[in-house]
Protein backbone atom coordinates (compact mmCIF):
# COMPACT_ATOMS: atom_id res chain seq x y z
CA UNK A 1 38.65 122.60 98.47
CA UNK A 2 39.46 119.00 97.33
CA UNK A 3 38.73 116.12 98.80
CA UNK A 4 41.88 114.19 97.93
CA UNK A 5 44.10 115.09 100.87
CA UNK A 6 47.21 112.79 99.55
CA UNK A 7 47.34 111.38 96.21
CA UNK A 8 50.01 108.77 97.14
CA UNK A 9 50.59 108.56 100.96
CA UNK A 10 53.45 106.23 100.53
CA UNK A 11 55.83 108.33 98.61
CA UNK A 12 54.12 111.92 99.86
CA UNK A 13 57.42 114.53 100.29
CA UNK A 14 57.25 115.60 103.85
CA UNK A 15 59.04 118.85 105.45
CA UNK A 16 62.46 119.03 106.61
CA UNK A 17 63.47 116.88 109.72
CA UNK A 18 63.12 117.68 112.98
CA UNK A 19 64.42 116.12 116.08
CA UNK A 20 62.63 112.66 116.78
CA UNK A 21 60.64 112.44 120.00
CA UNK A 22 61.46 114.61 123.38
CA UNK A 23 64.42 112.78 123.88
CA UNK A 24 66.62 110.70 121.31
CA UNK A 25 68.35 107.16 123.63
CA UNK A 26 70.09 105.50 120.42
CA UNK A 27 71.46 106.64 117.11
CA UNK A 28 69.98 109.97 115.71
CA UNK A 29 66.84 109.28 114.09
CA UNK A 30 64.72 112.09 112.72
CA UNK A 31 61.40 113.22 112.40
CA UNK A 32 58.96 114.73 109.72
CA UNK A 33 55.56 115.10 109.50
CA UNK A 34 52.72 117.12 106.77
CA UNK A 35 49.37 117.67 108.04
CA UNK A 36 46.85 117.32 105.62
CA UNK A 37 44.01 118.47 107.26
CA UNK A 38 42.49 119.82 110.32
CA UNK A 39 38.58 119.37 110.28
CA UNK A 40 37.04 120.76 113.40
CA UNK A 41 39.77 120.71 115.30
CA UNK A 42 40.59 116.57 114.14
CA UNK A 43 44.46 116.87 112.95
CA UNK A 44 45.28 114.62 110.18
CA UNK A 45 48.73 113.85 108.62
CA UNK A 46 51.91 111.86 107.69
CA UNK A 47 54.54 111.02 110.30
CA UNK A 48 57.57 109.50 109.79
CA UNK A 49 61.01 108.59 111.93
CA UNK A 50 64.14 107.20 110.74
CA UNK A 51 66.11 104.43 112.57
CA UNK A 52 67.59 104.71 116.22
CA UNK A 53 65.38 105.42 119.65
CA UNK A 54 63.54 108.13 120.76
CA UNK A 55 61.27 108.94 124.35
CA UNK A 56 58.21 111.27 123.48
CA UNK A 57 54.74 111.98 125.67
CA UNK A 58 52.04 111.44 123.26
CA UNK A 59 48.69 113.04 122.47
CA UNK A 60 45.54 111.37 121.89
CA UNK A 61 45.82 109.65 118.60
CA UNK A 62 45.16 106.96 116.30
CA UNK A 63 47.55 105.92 113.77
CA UNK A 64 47.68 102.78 110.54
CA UNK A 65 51.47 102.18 110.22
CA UNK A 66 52.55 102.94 106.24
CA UNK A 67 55.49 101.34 105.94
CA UNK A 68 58.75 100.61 107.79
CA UNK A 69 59.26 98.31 111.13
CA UNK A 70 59.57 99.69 115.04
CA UNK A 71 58.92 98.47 118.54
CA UNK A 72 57.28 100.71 120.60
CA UNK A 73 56.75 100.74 124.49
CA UNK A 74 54.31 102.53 125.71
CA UNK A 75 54.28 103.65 129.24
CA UNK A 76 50.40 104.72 130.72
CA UNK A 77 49.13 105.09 134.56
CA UNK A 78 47.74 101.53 133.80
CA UNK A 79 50.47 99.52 132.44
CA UNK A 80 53.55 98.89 130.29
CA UNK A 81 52.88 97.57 126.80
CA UNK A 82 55.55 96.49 124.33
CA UNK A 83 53.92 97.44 120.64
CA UNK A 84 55.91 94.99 117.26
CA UNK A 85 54.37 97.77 114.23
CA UNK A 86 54.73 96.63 110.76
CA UNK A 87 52.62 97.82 107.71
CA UNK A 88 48.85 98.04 108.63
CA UNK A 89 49.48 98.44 111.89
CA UNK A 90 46.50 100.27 113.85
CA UNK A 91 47.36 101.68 117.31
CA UNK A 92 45.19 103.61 119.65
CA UNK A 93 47.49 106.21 121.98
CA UNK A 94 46.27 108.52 124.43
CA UNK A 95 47.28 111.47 125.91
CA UNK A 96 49.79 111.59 128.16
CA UNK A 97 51.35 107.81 127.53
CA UNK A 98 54.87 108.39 127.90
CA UNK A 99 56.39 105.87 124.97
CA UNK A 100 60.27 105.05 123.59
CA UNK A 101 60.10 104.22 119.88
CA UNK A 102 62.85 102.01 118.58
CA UNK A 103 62.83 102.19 114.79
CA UNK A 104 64.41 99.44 112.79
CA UNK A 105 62.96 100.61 109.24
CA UNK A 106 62.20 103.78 108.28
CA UNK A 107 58.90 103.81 109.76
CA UNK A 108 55.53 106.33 107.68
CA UNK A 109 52.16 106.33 109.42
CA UNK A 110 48.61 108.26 108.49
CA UNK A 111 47.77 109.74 111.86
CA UNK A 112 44.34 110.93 113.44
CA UNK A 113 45.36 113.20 116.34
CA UNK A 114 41.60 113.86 118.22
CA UNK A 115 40.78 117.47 120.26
């Protein structure tokens, strides 16, 4: 088994689109993601939305933004938190934050989803 799990993360063809998010509020972005690998029950992978708005409930996960621009609120028991993610991004989510993504560039992040 190789190491290399993505020679070039940036350009990396990912399957066909999906629906973005639980529930799309502007335009009709779209969603595709590759895992790459899945050590021990650790999911790892490339995510990416297009443009417009989507609501989704999130798992835990930590993510480094690719490319592309968004705003992001995320909704926990805690608080409200309004999230500007550009390239090198990192963001810490955790299960169960409820969170509306507004992309306004195509937006590609490396994910760590954890057990």
């Amino acid at each position: 088994m190789s190491r290399l799990l993505c020679a070039d993360a940036l350009s990396a063809a990912l399957p066909d689109a999906l629906p973005a998010g639980e529930e799309v509020v502007a335009g009709a972005p779209t969603a595709r993601y590759l895992e790459l690998a899945a050590p021990a029950g650790v999911e790892v992978g490339l995510w990416e939305m297009t443009p417009g708005a989507a609501r989704d409930t999130e798992a835990d996960e930590v993510f480094v933004v690719l490319s592309g621009r968004a705003t992001v609120t995320v909704s926990s028991q805690d608080d409200d938190e309004l999230l500007e993610l550009t390239a090198g991004s990192v963001v810490r989510l955790r299960a169960g934050d409820r969170t509306t993504w507004t992309v306004h560039e195509p937006l590609r992040k490396l994910y760590v989803q954890l057990p």
